[in-house]
PDB file of N, CA and C in Angstrom:
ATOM      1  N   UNK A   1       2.462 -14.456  34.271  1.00  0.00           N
ATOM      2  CA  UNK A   1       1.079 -13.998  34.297  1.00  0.00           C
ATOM      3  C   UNK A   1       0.863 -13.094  35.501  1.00  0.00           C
ATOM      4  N   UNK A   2      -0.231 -12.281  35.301  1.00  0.00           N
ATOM      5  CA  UNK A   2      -0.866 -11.026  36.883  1.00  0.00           C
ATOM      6  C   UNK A   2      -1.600 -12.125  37.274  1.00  0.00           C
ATOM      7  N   UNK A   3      -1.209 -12.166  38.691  1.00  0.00           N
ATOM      8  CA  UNK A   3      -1.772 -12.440  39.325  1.00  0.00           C
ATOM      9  C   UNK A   3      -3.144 -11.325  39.915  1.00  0.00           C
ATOM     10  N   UNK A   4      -4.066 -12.103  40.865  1.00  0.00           N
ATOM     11  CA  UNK A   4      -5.407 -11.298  41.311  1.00  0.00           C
ATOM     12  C   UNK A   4      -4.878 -10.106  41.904  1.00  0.00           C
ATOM     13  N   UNK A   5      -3.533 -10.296  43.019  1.00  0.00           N
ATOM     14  CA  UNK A   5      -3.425  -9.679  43.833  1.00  0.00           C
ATOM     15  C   UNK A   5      -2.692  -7.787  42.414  1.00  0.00           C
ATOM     16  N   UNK A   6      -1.788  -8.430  42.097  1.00  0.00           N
ATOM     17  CA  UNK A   6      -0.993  -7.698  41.250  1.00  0.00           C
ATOM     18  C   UNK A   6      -2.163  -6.845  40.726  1.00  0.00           C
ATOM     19  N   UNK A   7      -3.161  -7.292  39.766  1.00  0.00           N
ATOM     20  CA  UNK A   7      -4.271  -6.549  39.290  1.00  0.00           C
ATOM     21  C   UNK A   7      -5.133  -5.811  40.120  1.00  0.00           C
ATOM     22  N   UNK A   8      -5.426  -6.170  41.421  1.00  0.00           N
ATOM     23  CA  UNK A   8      -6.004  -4.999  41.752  1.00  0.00           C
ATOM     24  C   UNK A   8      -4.777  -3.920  42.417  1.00  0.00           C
ATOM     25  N   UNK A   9      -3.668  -3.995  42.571  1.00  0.00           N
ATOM     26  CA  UNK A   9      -2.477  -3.168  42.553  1.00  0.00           C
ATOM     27  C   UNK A   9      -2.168  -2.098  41.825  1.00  0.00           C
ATOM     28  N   UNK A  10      -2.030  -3.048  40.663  1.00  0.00           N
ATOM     29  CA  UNK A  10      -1.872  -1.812  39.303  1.00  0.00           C
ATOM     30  C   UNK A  10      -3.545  -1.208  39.517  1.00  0.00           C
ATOM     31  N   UNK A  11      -4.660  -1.754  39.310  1.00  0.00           N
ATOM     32  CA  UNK A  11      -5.789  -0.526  38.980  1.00  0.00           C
ATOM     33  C   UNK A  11      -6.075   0.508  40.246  1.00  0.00           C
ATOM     34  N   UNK A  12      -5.274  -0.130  41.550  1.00  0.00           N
ATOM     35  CA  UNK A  12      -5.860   1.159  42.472  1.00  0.00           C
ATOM     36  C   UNK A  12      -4.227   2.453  42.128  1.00  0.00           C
ATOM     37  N   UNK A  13      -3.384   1.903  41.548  1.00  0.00           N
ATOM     38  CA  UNK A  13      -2.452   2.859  41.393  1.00  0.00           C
ATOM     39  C   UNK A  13      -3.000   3.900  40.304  1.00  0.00           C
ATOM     40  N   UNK A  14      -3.563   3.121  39.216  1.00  0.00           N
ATOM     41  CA  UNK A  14      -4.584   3.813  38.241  1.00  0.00           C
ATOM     42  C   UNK A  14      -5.076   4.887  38.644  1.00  0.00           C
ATOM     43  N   UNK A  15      -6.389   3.990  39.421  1.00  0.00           N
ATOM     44  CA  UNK A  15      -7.443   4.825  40.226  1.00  0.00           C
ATOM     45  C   UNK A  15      -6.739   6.276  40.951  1.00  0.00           C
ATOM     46  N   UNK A  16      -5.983   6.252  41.247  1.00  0.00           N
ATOM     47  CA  UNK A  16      -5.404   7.478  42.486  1.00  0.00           C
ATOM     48  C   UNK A  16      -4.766   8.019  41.191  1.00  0.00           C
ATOM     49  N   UNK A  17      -3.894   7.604  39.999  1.00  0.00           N
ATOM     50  CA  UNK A  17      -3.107   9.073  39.370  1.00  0.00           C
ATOM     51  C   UNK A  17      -4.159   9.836  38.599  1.00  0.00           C
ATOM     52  N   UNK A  18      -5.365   8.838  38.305  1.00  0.00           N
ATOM     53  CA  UNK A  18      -6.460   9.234  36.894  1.00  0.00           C
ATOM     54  C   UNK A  18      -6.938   9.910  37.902  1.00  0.00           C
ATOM     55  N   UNK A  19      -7.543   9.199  38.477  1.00  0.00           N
ATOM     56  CA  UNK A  19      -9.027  10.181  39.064  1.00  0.00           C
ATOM     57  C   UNK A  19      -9.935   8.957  38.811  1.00  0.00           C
ATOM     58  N   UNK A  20     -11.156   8.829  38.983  1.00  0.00           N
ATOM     59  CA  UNK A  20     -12.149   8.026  39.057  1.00  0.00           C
ATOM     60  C   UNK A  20     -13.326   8.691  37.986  1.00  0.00           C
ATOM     61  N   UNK A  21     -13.140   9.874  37.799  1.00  0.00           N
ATOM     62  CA  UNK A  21     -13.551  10.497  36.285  1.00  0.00           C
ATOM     63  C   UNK A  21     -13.207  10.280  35.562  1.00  0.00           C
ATOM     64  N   UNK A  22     -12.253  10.257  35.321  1.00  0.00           N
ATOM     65  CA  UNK A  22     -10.861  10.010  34.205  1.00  0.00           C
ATOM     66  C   UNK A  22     -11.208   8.608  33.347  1.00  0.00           C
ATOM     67  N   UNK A  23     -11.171   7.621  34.377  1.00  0.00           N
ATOM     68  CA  UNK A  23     -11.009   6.087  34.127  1.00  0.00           C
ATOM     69  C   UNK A  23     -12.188   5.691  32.940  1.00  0.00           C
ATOM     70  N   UNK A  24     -13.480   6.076  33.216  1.00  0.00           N
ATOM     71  CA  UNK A  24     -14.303   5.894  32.064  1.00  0.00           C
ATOM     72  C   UNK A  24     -13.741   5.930  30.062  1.00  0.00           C
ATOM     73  N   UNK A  25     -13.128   7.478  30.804  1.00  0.00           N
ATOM     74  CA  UNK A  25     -12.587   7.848  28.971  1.00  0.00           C
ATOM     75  C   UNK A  25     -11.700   7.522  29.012  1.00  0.00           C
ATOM     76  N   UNK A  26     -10.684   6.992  29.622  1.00  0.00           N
ATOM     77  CA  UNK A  26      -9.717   6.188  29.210  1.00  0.00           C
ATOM     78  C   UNK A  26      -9.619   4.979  28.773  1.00  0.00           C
ATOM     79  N   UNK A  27     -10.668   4.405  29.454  1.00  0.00           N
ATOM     80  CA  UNK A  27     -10.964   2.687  28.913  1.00  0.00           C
ATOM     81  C   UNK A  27     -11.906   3.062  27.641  1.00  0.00           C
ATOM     82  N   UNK A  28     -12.529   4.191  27.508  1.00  0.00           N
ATOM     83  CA  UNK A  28     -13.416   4.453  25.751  1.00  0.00           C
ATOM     84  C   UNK A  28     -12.190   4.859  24.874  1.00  0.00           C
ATOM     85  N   UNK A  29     -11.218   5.376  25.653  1.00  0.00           N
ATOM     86  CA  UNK A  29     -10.163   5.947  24.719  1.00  0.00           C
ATOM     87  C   UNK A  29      -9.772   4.430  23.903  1.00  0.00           C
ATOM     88  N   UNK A  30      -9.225   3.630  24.950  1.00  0.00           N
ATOM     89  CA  UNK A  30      -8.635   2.468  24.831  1.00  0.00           C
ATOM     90  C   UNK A  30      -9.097   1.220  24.165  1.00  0.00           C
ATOM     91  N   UNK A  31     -10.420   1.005  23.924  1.00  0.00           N
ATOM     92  CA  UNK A  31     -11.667   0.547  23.328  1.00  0.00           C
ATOM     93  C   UNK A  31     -11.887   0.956  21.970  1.00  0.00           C
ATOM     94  N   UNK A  32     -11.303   2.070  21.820  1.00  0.00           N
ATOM     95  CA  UNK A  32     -11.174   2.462  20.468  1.00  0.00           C
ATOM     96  C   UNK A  32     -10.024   2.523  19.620  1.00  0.00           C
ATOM     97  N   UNK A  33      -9.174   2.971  20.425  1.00  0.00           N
ATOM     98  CA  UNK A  33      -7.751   2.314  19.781  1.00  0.00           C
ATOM     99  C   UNK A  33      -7.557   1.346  19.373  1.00  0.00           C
ATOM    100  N   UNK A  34      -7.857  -0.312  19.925  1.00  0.00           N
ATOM    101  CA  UNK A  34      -7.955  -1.381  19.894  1.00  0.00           C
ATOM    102  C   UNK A  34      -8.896  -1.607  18.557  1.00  0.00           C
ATOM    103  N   UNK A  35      -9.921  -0.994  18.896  1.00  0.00           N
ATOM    104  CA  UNK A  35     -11.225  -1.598  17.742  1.00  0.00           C
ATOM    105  C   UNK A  35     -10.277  -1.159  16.383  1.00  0.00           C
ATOM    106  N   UNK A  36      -9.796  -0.042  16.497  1.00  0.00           N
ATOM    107  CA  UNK A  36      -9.293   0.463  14.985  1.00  0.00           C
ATOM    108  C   UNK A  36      -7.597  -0.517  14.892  1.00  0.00           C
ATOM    109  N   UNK A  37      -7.517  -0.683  15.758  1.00  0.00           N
ATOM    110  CA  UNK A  37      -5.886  -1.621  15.067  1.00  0.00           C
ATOM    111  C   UNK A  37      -6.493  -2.691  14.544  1.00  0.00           C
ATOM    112  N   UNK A  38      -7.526  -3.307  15.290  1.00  0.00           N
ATOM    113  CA  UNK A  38      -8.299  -4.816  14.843  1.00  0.00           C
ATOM    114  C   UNK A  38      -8.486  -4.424  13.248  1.00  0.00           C
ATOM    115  N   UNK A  39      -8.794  -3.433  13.232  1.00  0.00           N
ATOM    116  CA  UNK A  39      -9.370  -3.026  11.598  1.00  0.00           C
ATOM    117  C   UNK A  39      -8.566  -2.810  10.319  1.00  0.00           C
ATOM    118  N   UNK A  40      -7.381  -2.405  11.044  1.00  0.00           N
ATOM    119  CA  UNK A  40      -5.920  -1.994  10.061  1.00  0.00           C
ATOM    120  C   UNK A  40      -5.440  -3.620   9.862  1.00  0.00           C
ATOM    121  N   UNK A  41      -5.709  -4.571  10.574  1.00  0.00           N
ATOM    122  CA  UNK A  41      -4.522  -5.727  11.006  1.00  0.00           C
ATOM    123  C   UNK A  41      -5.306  -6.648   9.860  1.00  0.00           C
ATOM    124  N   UNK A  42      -6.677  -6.713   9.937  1.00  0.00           N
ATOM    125  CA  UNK A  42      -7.616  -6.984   8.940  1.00  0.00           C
ATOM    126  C   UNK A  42      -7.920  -6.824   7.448  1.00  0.00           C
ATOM    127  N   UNK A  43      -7.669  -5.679   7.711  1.00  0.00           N
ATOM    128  CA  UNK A  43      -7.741  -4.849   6.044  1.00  0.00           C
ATOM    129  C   UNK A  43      -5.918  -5.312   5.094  1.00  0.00           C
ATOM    130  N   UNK A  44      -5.050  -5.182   5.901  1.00  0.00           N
ATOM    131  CA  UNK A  44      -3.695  -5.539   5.782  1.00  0.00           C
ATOM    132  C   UNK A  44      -3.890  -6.896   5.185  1.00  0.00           C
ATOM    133  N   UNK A  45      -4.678  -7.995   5.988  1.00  0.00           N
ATOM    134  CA  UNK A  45      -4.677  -9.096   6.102  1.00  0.00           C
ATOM    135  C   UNK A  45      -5.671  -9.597   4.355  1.00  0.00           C
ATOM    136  N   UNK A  46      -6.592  -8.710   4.833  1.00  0.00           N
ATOM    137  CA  UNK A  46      -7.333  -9.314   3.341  1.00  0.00           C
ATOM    138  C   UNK A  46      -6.507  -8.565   2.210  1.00  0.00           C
ATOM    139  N   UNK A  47      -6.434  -7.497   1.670  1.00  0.00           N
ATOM    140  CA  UNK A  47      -5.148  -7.210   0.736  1.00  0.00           C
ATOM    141  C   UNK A  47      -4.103  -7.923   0.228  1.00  0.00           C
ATOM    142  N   UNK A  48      -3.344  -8.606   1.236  1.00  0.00           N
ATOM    143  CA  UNK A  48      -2.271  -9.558   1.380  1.00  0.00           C
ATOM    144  C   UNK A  48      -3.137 -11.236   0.200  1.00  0.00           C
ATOM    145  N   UNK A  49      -3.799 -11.376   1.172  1.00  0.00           N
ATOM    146  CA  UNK A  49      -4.720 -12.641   0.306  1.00  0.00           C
ATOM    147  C   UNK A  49      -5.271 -11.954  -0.734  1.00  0.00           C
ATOM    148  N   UNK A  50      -6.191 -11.301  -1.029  1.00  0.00           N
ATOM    149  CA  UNK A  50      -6.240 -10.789  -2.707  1.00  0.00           C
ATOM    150  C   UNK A  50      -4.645 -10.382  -3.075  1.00  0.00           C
ATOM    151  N   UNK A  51      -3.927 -10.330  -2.701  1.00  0.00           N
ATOM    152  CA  UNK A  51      -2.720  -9.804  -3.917  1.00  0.00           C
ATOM    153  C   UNK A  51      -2.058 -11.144  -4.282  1.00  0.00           C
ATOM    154  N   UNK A  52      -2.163 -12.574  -2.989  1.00  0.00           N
ATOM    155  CA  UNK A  52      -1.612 -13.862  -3.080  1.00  0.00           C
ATOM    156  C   UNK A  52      -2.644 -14.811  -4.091  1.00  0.00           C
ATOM    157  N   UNK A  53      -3.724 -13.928  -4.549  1.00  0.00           N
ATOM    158  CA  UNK A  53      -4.651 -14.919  -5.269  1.00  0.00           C
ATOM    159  C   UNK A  53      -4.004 -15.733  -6.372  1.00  0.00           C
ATOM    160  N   UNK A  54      -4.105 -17.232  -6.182  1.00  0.00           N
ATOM    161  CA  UNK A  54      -3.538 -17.906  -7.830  1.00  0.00           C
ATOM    162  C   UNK A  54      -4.970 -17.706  -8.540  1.00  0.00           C
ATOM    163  N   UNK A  55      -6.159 -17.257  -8.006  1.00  0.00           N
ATOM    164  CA  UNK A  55      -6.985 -17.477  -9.152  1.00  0.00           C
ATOM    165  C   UNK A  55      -7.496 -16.593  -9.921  1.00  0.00           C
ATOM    166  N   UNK A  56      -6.803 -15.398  -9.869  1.00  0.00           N
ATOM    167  CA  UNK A  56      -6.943 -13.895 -10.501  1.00  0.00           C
ATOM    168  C   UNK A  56      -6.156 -14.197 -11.621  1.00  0.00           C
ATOM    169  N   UNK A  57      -6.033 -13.825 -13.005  1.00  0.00           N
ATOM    170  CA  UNK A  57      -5.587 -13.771 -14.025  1.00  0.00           C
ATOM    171  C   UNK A  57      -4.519 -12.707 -13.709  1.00  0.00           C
ATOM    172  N   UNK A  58      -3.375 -13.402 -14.758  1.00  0.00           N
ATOM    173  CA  UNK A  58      -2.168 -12.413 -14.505  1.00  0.00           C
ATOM    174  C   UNK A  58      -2.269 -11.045 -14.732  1.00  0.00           C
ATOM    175  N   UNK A  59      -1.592 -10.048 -14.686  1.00  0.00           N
ATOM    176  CA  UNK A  59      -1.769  -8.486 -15.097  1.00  0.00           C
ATOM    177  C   UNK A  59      -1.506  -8.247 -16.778  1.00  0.00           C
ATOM    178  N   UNK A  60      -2.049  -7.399 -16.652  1.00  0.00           N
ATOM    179  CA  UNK A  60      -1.933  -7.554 -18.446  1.00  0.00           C
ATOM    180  C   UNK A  60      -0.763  -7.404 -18.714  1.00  0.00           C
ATOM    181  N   UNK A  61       0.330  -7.509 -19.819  1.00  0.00           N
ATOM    182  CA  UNK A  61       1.436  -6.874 -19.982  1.00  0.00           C
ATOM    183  C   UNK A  61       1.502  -5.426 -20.768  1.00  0.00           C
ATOM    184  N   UNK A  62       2.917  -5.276 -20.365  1.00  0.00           N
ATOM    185  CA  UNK A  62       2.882  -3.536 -20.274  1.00  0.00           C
ATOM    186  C   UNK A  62       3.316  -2.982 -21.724  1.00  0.00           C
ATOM    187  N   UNK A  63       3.422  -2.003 -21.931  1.00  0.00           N
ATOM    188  CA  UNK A  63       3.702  -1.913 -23.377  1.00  0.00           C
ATOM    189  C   UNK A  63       4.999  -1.090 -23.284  1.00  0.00           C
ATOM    190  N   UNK A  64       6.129  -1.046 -24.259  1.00  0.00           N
ATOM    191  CA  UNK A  64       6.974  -0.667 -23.942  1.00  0.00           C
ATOM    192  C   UNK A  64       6.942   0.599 -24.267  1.00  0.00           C
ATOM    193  N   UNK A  65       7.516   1.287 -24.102  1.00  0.00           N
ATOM    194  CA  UNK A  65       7.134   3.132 -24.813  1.00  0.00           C
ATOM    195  C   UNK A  65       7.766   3.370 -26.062  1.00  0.00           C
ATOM    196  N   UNK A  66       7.610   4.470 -26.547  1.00  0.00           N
ATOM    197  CA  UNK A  66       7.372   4.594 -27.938  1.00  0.00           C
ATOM    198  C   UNK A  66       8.905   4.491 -28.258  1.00  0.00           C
ATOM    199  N   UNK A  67       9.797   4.066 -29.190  1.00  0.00           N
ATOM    200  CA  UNK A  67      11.291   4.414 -29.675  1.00  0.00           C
ATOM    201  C   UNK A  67      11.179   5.541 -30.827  1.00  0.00           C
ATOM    202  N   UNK A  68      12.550   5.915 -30.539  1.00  0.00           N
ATOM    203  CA  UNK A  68      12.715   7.347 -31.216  1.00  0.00           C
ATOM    204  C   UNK A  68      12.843   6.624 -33.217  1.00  0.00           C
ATOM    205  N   UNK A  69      12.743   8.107 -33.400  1.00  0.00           N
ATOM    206  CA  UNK A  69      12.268   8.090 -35.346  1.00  0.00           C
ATOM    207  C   UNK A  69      13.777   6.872 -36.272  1.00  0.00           C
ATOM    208  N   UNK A  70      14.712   7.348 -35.644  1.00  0.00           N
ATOM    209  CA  UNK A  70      15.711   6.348 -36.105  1.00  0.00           C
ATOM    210  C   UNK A  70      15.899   5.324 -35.954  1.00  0.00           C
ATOM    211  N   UNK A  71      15.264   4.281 -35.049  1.00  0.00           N
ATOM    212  CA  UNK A  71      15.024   2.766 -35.131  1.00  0.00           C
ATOM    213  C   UNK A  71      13.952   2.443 -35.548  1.00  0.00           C
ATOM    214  N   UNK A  72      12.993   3.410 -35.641  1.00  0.00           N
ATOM    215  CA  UNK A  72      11.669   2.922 -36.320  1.00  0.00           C
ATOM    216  C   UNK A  72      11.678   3.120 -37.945  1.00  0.00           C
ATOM    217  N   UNK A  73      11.584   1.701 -38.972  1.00  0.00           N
ATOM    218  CA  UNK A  73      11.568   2.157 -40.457  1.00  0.00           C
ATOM    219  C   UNK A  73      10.576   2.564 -40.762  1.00  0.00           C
ATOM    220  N   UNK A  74       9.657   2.725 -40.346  1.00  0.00           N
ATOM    221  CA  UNK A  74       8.275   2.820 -40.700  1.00  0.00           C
ATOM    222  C   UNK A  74       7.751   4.791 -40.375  1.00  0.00           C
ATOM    223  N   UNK A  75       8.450   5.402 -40.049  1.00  0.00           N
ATOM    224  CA  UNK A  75       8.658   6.862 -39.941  1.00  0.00           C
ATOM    225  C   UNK A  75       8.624   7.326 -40.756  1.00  0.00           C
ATOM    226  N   UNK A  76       8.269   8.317 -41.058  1.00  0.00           N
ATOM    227  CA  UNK A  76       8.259   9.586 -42.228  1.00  0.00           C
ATOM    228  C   UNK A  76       9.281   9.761 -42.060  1.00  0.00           C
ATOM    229  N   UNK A  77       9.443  10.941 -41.200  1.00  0.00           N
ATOM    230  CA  UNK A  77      10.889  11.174 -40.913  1.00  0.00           C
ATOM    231  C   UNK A  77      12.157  10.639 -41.300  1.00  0.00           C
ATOM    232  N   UNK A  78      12.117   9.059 -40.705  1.00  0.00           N
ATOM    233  CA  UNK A  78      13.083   8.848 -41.215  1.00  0.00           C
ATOM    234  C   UNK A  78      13.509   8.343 -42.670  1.00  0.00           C
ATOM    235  N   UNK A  79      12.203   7.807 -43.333  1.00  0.00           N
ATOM    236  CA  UNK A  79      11.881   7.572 -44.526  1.00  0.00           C
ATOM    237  C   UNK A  79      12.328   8.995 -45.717  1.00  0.00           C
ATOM    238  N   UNK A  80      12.128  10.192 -44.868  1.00  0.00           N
ATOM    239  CA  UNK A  80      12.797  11.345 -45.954  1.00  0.00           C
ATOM    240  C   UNK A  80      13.770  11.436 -45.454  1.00  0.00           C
ATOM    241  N   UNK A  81      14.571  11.064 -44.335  1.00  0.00           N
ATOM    242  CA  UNK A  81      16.048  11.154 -44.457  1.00  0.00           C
ATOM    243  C   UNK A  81      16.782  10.224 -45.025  1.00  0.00           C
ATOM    244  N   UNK A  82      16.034   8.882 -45.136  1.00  0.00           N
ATOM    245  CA  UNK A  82      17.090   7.817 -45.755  1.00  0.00           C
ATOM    246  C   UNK A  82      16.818   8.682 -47.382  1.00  0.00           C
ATOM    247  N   UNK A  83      15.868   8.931 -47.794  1.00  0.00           N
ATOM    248  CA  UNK A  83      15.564   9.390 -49.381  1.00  0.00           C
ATOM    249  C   UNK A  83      16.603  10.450 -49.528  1.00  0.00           C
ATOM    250  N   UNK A  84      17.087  11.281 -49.142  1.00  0.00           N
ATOM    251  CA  UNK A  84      17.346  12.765 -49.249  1.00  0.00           C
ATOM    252  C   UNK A  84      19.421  12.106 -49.600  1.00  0.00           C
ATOM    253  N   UNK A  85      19.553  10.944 -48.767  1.00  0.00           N
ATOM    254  CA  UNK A  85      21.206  10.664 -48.300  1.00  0.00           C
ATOM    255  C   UNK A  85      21.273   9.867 -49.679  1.00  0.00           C
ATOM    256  N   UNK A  86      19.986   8.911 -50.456  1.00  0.00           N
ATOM    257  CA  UNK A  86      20.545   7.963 -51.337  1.00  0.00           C
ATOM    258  C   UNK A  86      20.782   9.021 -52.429  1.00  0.00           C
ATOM    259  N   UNK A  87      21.726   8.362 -53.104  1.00  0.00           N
ATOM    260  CA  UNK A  87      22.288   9.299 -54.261  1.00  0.00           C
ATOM    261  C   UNK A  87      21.112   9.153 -55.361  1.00  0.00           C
ATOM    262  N   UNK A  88      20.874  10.067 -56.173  1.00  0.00           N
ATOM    263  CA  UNK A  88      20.146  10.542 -57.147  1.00  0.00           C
ATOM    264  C   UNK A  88      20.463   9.132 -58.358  1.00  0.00           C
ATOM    265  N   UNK A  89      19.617   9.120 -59.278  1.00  0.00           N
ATOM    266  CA  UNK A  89      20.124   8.026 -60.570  1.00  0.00           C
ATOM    267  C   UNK A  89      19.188   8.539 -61.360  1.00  0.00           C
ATOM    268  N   UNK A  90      20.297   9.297 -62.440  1.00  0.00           N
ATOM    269  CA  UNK A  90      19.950  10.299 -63.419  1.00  0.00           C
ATOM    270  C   UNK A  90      19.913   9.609 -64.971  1.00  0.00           C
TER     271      UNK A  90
END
């Protein structure tokens, strides 16, 4: 841990590289950095629990995409090609 003495050490080393102008917007700089990580760490955090919900209903299922004309019997297509290959009966 800093000790008392250590802390006012480090802030007069502060004090002398900043400037004593400086120090204001740096601690607003710093005040704001902070406020916005609090906000990311949060938002992360609730996301995480809505995506872990057991009490949301599952996702719908997906549909598979369409298969081509030759595994499907139900095609025109392929319905006039099987017609065209069976032999004629005259």
């Amino acid at each position: 841990m800093i000790g008392g003495w250590e802390l006012v050490l480090i802030l007069a080393v502060v004090l002398v590289l900043f400037g004593a102008k400086k120090l204001p917007e740096l601690a607003k700089g710093l005040g704001q950095g902070i406020k916005e990580f609090k906000k990311a760490t949060q938002d992360v955090t609730q996301e995480l629990q809505s995506a872990m919900d057991l009490d949301s209903p599952p996702p719908p299922p997906r549909k598979l995409p369409a298969q081509n004309a030759e595994s499907n019997p139900s095609s025109p297509i392929q319905t006039a090609a099987a017609q065209s290959q069976m032999p004629h009966q005259d």
